[in-house]
C-alpha atoms as a PDB file:
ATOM      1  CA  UNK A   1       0.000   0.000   0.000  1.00  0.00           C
ATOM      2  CA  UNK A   2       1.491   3.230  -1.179  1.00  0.00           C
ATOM      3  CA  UNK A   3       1.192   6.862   0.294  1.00  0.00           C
ATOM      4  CA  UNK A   4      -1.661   8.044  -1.627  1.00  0.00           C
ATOM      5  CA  UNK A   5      -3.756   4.984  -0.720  1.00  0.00           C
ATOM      6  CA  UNK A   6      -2.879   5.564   2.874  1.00  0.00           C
ATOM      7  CA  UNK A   7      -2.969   8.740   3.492  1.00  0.00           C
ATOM      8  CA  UNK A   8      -4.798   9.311   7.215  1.00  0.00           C
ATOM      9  CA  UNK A   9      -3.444  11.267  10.043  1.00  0.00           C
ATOM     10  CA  UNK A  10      -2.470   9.550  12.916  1.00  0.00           C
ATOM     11  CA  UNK A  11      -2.103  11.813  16.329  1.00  0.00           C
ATOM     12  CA  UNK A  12      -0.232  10.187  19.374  1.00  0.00           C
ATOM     13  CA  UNK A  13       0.489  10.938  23.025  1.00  0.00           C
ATOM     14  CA  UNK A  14       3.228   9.533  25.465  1.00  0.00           C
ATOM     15  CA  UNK A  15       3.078  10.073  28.943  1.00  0.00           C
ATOM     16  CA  UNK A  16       5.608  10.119  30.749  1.00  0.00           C
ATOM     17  CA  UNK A  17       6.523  11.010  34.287  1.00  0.00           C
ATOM     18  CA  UNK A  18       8.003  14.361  33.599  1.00  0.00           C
ATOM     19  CA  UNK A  19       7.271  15.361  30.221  1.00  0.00           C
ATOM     20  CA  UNK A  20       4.432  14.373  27.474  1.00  0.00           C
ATOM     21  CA  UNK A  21       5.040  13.596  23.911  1.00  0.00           C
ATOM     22  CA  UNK A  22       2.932  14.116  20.731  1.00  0.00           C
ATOM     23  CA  UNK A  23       4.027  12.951  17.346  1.00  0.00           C
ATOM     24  CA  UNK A  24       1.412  12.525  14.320  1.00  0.00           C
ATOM     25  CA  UNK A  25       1.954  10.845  11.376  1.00  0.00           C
ATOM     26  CA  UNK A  26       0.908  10.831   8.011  1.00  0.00           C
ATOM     27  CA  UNK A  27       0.567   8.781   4.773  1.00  0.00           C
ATOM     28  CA  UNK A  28       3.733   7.004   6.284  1.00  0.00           C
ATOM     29  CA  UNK A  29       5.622  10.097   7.452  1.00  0.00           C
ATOM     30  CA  UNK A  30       5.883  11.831  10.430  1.00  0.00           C
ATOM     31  CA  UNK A  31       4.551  14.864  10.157  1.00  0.00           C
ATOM     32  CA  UNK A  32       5.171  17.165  13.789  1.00  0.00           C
ATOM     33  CA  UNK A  33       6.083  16.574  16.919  1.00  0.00           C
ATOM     34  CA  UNK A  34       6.239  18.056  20.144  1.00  0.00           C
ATOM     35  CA  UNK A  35       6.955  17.567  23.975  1.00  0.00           C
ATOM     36  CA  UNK A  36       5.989  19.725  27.265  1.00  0.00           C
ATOM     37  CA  UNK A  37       7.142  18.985  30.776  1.00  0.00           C
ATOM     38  CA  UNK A  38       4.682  17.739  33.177  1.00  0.00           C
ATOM     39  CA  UNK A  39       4.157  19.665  36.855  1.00  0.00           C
ATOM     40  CA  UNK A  40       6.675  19.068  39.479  1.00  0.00           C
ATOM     41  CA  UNK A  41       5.204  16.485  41.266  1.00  0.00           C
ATOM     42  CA  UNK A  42       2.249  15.999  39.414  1.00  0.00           C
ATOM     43  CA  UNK A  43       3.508  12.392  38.421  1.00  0.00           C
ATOM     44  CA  UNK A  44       4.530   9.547  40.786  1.00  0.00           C
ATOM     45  CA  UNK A  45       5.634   6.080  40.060  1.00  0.00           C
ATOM     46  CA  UNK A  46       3.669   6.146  37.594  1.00  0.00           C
ATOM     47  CA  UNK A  47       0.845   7.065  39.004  1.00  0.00           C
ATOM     48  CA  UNK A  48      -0.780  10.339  38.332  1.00  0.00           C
ATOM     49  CA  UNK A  49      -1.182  12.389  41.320  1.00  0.00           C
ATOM     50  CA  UNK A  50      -2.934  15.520  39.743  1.00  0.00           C
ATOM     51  CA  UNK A  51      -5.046  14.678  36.812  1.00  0.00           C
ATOM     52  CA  UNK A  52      -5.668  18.433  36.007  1.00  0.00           C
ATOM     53  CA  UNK A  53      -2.345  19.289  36.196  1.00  0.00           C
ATOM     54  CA  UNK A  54      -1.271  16.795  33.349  1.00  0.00           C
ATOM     55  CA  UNK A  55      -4.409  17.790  31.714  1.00  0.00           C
ATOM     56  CA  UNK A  56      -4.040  21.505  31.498  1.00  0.00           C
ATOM     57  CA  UNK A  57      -0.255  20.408  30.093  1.00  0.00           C
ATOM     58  CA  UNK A  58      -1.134  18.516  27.539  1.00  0.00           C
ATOM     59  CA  UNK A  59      -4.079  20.568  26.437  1.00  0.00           C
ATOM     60  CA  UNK A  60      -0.892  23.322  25.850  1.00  0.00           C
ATOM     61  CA  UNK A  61       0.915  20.925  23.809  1.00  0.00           C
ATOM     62  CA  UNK A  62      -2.234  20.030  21.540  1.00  0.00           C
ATOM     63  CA  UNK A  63      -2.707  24.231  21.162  1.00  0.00           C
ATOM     64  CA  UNK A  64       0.649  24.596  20.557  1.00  0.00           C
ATOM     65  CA  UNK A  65       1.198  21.878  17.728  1.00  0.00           C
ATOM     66  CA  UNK A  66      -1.725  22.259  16.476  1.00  0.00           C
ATOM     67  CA  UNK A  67      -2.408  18.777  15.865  1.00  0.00           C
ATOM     68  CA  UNK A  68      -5.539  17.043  16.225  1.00  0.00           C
ATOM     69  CA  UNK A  69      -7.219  15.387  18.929  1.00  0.00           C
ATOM     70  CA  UNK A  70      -9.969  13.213  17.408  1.00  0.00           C
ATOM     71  CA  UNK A  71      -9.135  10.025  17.718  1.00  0.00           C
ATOM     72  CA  UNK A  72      -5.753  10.011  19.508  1.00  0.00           C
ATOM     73  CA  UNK A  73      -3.737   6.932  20.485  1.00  0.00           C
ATOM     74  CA  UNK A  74      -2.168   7.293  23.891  1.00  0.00           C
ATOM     75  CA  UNK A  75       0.663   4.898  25.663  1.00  0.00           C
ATOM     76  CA  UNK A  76       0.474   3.443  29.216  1.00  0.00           C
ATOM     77  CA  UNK A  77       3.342   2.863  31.610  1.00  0.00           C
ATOM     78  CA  UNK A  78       3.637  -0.661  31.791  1.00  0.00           C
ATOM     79  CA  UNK A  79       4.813  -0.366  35.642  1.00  0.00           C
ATOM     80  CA  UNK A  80       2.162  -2.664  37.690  1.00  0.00           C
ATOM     81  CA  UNK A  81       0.637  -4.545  34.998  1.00  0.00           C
ATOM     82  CA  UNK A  82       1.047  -8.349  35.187  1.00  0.00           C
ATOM     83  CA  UNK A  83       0.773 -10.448  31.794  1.00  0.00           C
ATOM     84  CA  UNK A  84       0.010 -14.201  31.616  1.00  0.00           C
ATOM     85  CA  UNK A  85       0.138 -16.452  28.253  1.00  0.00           C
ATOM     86  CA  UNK A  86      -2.531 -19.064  29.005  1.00  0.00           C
ATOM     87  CA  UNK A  87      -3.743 -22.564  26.831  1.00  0.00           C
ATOM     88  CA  UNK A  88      -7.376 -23.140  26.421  1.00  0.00           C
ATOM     89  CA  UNK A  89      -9.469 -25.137  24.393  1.00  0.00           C
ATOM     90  CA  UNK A  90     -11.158 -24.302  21.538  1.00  0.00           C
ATOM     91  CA  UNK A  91     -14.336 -22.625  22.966  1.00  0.00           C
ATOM     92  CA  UNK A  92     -17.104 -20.879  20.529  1.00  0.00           C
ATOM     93  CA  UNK A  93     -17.862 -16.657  21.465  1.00  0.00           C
ATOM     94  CA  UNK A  94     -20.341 -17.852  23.882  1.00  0.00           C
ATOM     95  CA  UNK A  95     -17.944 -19.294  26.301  1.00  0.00           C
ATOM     96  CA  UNK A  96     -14.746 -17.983  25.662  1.00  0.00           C
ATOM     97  CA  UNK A  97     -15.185 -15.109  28.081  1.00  0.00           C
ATOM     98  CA  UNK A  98     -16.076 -17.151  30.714  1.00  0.00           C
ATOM     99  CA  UNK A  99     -13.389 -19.046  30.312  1.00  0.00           C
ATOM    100  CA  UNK A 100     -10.754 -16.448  29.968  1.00  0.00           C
ATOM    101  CA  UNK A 101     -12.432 -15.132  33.397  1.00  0.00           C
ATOM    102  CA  UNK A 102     -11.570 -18.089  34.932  1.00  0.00           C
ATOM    103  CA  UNK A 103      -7.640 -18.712  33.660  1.00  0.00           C
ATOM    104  CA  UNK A 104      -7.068 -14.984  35.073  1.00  0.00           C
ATOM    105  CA  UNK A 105      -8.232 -16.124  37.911  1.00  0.00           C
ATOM    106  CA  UNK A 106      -6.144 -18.694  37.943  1.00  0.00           C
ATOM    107  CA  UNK A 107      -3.014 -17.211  36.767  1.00  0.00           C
ATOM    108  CA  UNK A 108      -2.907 -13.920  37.571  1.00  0.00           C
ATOM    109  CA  UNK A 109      -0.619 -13.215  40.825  1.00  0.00           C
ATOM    110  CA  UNK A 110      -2.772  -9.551  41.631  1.00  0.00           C
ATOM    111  CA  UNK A 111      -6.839 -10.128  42.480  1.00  0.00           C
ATOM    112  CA  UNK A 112      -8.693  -9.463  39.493  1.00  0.00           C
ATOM    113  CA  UNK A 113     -10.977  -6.746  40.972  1.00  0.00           C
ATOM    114  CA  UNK A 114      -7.880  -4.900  41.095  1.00  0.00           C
ATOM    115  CA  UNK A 115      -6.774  -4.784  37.268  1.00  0.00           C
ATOM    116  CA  UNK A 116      -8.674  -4.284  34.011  1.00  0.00           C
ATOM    117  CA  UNK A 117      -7.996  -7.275  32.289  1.00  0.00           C
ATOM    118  CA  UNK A 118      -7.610  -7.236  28.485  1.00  0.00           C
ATOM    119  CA  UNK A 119      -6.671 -10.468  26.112  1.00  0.00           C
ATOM    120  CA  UNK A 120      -6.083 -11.537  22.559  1.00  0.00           C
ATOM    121  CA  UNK A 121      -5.785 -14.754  20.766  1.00  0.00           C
ATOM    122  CA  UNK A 122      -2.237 -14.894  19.435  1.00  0.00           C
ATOM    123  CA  UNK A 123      -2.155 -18.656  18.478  1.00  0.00           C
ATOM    124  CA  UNK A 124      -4.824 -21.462  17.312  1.00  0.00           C
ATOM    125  CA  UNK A 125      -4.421 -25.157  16.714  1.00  0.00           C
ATOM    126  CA  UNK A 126      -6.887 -27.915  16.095  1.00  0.00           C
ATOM    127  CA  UNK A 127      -7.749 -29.048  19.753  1.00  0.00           C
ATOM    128  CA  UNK A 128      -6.642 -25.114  21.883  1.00  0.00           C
ATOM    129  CA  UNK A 129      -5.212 -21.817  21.670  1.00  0.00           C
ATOM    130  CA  UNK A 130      -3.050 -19.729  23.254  1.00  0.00           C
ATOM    131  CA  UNK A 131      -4.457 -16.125  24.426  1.00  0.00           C
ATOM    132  CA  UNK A 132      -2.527 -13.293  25.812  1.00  0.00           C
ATOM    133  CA  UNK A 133      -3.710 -12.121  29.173  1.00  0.00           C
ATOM    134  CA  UNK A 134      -3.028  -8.362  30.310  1.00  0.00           C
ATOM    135  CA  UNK A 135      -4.184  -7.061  33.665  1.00  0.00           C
ATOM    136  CA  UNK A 136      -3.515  -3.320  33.893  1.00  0.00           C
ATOM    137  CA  UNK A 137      -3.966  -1.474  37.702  1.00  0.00           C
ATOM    138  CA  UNK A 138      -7.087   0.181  37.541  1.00  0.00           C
ATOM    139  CA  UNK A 139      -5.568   2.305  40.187  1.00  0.00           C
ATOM    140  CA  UNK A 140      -3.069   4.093  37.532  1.00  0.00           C
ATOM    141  CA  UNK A 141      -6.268   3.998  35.062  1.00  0.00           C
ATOM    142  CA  UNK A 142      -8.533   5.814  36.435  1.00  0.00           C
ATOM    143  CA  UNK A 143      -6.666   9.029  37.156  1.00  0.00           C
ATOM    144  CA  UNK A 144      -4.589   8.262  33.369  1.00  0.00           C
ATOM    145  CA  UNK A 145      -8.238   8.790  31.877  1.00  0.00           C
ATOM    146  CA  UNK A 146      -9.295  11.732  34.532  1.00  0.00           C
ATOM    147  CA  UNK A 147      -6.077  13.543  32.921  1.00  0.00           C
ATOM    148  CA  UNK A 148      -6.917  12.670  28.774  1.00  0.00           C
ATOM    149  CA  UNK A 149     -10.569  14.487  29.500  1.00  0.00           C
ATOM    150  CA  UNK A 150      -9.116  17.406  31.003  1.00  0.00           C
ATOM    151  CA  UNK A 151      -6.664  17.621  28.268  1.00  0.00           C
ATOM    152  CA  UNK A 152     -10.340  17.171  25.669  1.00  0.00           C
ATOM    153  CA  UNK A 153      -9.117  13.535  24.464  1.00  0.00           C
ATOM    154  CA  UNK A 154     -11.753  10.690  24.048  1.00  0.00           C
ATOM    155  CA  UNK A 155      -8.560   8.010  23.045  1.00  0.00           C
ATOM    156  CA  UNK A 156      -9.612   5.676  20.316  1.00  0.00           C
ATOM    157  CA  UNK A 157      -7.034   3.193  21.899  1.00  0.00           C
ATOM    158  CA  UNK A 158      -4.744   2.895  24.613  1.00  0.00           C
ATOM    159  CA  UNK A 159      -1.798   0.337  24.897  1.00  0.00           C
ATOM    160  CA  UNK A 160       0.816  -0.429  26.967  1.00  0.00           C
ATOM    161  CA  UNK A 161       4.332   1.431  25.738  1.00  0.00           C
ATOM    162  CA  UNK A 162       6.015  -2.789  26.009  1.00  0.00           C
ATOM    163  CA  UNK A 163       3.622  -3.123  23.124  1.00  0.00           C
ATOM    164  CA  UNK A 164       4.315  -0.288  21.061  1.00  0.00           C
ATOM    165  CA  UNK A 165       7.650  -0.867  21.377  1.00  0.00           C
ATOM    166  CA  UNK A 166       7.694  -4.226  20.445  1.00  0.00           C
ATOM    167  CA  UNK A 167       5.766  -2.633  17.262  1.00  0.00           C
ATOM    168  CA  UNK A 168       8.355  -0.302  16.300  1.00  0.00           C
ATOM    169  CA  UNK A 169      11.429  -2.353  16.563  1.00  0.00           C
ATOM    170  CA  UNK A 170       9.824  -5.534  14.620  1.00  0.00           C
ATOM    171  CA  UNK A 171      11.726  -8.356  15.117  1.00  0.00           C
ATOM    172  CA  UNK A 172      10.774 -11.985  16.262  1.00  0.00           C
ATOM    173  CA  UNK A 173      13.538 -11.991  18.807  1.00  0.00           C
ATOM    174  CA  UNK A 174      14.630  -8.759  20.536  1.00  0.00           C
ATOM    175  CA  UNK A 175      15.893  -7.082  23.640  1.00  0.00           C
ATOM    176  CA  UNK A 176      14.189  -3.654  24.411  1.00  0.00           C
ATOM    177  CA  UNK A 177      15.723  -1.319  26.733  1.00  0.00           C
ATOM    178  CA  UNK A 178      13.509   1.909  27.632  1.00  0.00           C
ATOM    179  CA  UNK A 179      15.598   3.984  29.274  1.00  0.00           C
ATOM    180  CA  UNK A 180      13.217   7.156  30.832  1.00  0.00           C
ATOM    181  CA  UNK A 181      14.442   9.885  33.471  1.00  0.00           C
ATOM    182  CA  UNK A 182      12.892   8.220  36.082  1.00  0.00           C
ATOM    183  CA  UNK A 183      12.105   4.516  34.907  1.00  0.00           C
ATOM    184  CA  UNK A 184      13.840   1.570  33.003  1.00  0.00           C
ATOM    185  CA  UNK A 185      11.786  -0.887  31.530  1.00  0.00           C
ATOM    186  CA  UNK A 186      13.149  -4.104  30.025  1.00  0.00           C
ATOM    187  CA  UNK A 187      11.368  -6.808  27.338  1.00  0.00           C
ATOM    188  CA  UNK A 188      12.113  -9.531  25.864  1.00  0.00           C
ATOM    189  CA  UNK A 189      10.183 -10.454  22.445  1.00  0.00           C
ATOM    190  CA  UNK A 190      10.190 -13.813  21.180  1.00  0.00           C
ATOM    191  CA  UNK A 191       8.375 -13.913  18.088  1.00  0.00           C
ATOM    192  CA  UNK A 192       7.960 -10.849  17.829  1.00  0.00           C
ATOM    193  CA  UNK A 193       5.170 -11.016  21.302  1.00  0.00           C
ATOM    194  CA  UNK A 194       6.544  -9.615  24.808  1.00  0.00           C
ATOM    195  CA  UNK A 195       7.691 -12.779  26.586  1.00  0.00           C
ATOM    196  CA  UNK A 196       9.048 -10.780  29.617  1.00  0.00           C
ATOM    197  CA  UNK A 197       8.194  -7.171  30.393  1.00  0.00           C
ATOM    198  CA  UNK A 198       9.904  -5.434  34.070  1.00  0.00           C
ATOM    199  CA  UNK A 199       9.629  -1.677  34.398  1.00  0.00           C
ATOM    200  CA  UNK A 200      11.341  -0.173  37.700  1.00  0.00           C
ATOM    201  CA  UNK A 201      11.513   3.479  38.790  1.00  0.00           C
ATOM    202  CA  UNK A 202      14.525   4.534  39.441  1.00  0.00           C
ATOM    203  CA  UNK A 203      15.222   7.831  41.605  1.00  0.00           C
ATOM    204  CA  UNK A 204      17.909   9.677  39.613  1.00  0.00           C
ATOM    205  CA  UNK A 205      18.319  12.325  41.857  1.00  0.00           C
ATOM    206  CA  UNK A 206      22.102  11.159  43.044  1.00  0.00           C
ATOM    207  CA  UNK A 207      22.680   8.684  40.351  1.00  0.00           C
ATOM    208  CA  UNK A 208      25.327   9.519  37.659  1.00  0.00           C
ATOM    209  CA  UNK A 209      25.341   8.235  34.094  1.00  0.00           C
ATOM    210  CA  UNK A 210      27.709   5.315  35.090  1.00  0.00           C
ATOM    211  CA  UNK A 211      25.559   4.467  38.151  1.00  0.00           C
ATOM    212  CA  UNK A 212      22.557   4.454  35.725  1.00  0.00           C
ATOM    213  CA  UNK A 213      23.734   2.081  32.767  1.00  0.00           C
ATOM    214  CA  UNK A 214      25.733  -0.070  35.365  1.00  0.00           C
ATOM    215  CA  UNK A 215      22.049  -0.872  37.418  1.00  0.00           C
ATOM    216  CA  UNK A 216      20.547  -0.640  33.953  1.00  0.00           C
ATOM    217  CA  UNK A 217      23.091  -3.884  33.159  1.00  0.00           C
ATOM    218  CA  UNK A 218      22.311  -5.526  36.303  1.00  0.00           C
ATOM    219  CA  UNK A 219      18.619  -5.470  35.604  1.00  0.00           C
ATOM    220  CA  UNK A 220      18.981  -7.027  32.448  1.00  0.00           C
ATOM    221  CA  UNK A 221      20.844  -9.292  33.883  1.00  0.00           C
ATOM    222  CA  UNK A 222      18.043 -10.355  35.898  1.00  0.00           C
ATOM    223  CA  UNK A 223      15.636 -10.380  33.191  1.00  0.00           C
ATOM    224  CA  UNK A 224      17.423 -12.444  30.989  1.00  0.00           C
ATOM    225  CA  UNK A 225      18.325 -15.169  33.364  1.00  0.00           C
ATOM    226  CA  UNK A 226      14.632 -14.881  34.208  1.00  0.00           C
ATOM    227  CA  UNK A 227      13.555 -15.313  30.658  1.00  0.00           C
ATOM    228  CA  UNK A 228      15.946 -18.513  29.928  1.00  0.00           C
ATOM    229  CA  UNK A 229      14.999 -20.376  32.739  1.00  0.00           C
ATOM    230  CA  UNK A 230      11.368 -19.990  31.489  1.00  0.00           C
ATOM    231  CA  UNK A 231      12.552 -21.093  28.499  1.00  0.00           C
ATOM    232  CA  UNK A 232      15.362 -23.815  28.671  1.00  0.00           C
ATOM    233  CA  UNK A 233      14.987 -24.665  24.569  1.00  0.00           C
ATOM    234  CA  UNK A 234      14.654 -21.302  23.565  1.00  0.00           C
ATOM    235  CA  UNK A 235      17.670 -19.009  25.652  1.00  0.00           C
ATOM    236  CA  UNK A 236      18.807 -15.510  24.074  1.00  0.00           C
ATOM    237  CA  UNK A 237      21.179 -16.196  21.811  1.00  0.00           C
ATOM    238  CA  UNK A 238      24.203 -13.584  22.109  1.00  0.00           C
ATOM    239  CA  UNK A 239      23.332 -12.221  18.776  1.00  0.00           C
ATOM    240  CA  UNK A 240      19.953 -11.168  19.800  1.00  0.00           C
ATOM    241  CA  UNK A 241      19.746  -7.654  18.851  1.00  0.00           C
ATOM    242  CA  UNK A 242      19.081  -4.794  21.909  1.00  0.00           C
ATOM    243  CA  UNK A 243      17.122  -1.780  20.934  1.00  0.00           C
ATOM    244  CA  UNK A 244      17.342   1.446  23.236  1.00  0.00           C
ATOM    245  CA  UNK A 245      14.516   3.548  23.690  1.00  0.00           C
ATOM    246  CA  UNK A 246      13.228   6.358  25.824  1.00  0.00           C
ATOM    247  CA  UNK A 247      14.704   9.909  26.612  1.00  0.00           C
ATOM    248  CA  UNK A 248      17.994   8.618  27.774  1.00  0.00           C
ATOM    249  CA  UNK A 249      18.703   7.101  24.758  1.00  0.00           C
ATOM    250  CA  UNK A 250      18.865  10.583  22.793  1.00  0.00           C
ATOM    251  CA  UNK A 251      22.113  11.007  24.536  1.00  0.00           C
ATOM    252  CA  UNK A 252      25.083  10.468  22.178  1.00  0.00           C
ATOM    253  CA  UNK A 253      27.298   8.913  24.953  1.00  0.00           C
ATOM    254  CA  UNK A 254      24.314   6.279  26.187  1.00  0.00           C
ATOM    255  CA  UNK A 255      24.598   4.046  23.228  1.00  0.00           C
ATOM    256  CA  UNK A 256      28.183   3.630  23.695  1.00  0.00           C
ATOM    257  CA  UNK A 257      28.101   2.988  27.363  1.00  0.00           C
ATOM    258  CA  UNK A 258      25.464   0.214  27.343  1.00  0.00           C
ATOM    259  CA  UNK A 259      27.202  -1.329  24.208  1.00  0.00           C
ATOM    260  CA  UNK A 260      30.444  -1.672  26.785  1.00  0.00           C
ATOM    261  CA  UNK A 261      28.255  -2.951  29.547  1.00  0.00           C
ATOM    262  CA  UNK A 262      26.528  -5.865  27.602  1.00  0.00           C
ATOM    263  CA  UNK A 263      27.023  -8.658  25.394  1.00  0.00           C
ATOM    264  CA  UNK A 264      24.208  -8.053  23.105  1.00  0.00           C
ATOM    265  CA  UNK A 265      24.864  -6.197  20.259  1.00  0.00           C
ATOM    266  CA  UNK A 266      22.963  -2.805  19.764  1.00  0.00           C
ATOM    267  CA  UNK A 267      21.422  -1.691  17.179  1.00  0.00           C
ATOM    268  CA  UNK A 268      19.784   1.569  15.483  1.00  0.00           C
ATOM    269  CA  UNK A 269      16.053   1.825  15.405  1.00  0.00           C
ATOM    270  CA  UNK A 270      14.429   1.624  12.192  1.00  0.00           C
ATOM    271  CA  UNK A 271      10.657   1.685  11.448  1.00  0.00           C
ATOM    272  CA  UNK A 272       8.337   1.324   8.278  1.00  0.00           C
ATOM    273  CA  UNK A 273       7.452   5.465   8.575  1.00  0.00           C
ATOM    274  CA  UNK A 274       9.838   7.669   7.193  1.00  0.00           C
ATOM    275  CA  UNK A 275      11.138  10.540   9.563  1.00  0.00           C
ATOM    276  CA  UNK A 276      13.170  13.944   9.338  1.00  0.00           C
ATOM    277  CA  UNK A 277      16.671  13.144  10.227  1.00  0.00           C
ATOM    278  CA  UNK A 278      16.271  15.813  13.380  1.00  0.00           C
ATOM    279  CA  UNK A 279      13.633  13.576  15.195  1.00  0.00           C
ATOM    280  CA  UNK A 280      14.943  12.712  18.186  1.00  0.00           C
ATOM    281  CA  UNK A 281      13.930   8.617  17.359  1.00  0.00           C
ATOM    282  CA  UNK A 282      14.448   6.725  20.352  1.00  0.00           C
ATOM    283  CA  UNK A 283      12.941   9.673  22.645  1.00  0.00           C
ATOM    284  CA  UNK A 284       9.909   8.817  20.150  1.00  0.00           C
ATOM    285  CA  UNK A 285      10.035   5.449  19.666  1.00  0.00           C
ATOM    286  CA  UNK A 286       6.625   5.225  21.698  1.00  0.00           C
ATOM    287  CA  UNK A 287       4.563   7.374  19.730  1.00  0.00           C
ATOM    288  CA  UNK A 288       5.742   5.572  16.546  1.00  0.00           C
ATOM    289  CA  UNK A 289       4.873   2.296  17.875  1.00  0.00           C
ATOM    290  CA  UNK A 290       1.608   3.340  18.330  1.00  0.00           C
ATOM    291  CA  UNK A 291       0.965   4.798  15.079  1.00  0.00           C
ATOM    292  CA  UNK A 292       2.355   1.773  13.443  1.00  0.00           C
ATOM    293  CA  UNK A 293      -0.915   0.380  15.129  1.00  0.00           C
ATOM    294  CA  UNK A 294      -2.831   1.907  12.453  1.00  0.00           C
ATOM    295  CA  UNK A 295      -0.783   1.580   9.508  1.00  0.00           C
ATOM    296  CA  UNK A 296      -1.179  -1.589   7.412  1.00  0.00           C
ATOM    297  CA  UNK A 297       2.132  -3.657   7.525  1.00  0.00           C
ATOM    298  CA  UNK A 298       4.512  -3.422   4.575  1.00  0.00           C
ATOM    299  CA  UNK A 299       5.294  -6.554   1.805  1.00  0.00           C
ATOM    300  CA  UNK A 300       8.941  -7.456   3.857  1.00  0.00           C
ATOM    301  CA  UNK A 301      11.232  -4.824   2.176  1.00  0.00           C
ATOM    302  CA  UNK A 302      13.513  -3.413   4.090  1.00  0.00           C
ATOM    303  CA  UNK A 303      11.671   0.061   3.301  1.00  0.00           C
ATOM    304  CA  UNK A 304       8.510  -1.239   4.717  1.00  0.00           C
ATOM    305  CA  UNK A 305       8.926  -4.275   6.895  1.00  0.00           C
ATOM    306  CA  UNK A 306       6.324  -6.863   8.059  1.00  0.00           C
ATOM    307  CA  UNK A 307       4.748  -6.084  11.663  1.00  0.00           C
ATOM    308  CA  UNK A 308       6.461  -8.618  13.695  1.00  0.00           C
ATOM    309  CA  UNK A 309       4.443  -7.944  16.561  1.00  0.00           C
ATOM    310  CA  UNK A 310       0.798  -9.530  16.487  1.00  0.00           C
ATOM    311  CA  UNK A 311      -0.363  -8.080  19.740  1.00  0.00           C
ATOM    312  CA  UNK A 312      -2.882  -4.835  19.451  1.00  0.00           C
ATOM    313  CA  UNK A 313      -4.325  -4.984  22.981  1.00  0.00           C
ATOM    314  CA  UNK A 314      -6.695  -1.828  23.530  1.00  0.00           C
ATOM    315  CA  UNK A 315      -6.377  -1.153  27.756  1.00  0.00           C
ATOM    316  CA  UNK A 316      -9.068   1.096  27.357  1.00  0.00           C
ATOM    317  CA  UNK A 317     -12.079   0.425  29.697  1.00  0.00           C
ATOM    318  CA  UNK A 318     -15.663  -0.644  28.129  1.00  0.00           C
ATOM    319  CA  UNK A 319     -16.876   2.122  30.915  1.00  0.00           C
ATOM    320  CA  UNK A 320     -14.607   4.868  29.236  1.00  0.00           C
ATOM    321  CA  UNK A 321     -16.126   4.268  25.822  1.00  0.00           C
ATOM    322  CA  UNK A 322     -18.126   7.118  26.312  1.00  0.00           C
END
């Protein structure tokens, strides 16, 4: 599918803890982009402590850019949320609900009332299928969507930034490193779906670059050993590419540094949008997951690569949907 076929405007938002991003895209390009800082204070391990604050700031950056805000796709910490890939029979639409209930239930290590839970089917055989199970706090919800109405947003989706990620990098086998101001998230993609997903706040107050990458290397260090014993025929492979993301990774020196403190090699982001060459990419690597959401996946030229990632997991309540 070529430009002129596709030629909508996509309009994205990524929250962060001290800053919020727009980007919006169209016909494969990015077209503008824009960040504002967030309130001292006003966010809090993730958790949004003054909805109207955040609001009111993001309602600037929408004046400012001048970009629209009908139907906007917004990103989601991924702190808190718990993830479960679960094998069920082959049930009809009747049932299947019920029966997802119940292996949440089952699996999930937080008590349901306590998430909004959210699935996909991401494999079927003859006899079962495998479904992805997402339970996001409804605690960091609630005052996420308090914020988007002050700010005049009615999201048409919103997804967890692992996701988008996993999106934008494409590939069946990945390491993703977000690197924020004040969080690191880490996740591990085996074909080309989030096998492992850890975000941790860090308080960077004290911390020096050094300090940062070396617990940034520690943490993977965790997370991989995690992820292979999980999966004893399937370990990382030292040539399993790592992809940095997130504010952090803007910095010239970052790249370097975690490239010294790792064995896995690191690559450049690339994505099936084009870009000006002064977009800061990794600090938007978010926002161009999610608009990737909406475009159709390329033919598998390098130009336009297949969507590796199957997931598109909407986190938005049925009770917001209005």
């Amino acid at each position: 599918m070529n430009d002129q076929m596709f030629s909508k405007s996509i309009t994205t938002l990524n929250i962060e803890t001290s800053s919020a991003r727009l980007l919006s895209v169209s016909g494969r390009r990015v077209k503008k982009w824009g960040e504002v800082p967030l309130p001292a204070g006003s966010v809090r391990d993730a958790l949004i402590l003054d909805p109207v604050g955040v609001g009111s700031a993001i309602d600037d950056l929408f004046k400012s850019t001048g970009m629209s805000r009908s139907g906007v796709l917004v990103s989601l910490t991924g702190f808190g949320s718990v993830f479960r890939i679960a094998t069920l029979p082959r049930l009809n639409a009747k049932i299947i609900s019920e029966a997802i209930q119940w292996a949440a239930r089952r699996e999930m290590p937080v008590p349901l009332p306590k998430l909004h839970l959210s699935w996909q089917v991401i494999d079927t055989q003859d006899t079962e299928q495998r479904i992805f199970l997402l339970g996001t706090p409804r605690s960091l919800l609630d005052p996420f969507y308090q914020a988007l109405r002050q700010a005049g947003i009615k999201p048409r989706a919103i997804e967890l930034k692992p996701l988008a990620l996993a999106r934008m990098v494409n590939r069946a086998e990945a390491i993703i490193i977000n690197l924020e101001d004040e969080s690191t998230s880490t996740t591990v993609l085996l074909n080309g779906i989030p096998e492992v997903m850890h975000t941790i706040m860090v308080k960077t107050e004290d911390l020096l670059l050094e300090d940062r990458i070396q617990k940034l290397t520690e943490e993977l260090t965790r997370t991989v050993s995690f992820y292979n014993s999980a999966h004893p025929e399937h370990s990382l492979s030292p040539a399993t590419p790592a992809f940095l993301t997130g504010e952090m990774a803007s910095q010239p020196t970052v790249a370097a540094l975690v490239q010294k403190s790792i064995k896995y090699p690191v690559e450049s982001l690339t994505s099936g949008i084009q870009f000006p060459p002064d977009l800061p990419v990794p600090r938007y690597a978010v926002n161009i997951g999610l608009a990737l959401r909406e475009i159709p996946p390329g033919r598998g030229d390098k130009a336009t690569p297949v969507n590796s990632c199957p997931l598109k997991i909407n986190v938005l309540p049925t009770e917001y949907h209005h």
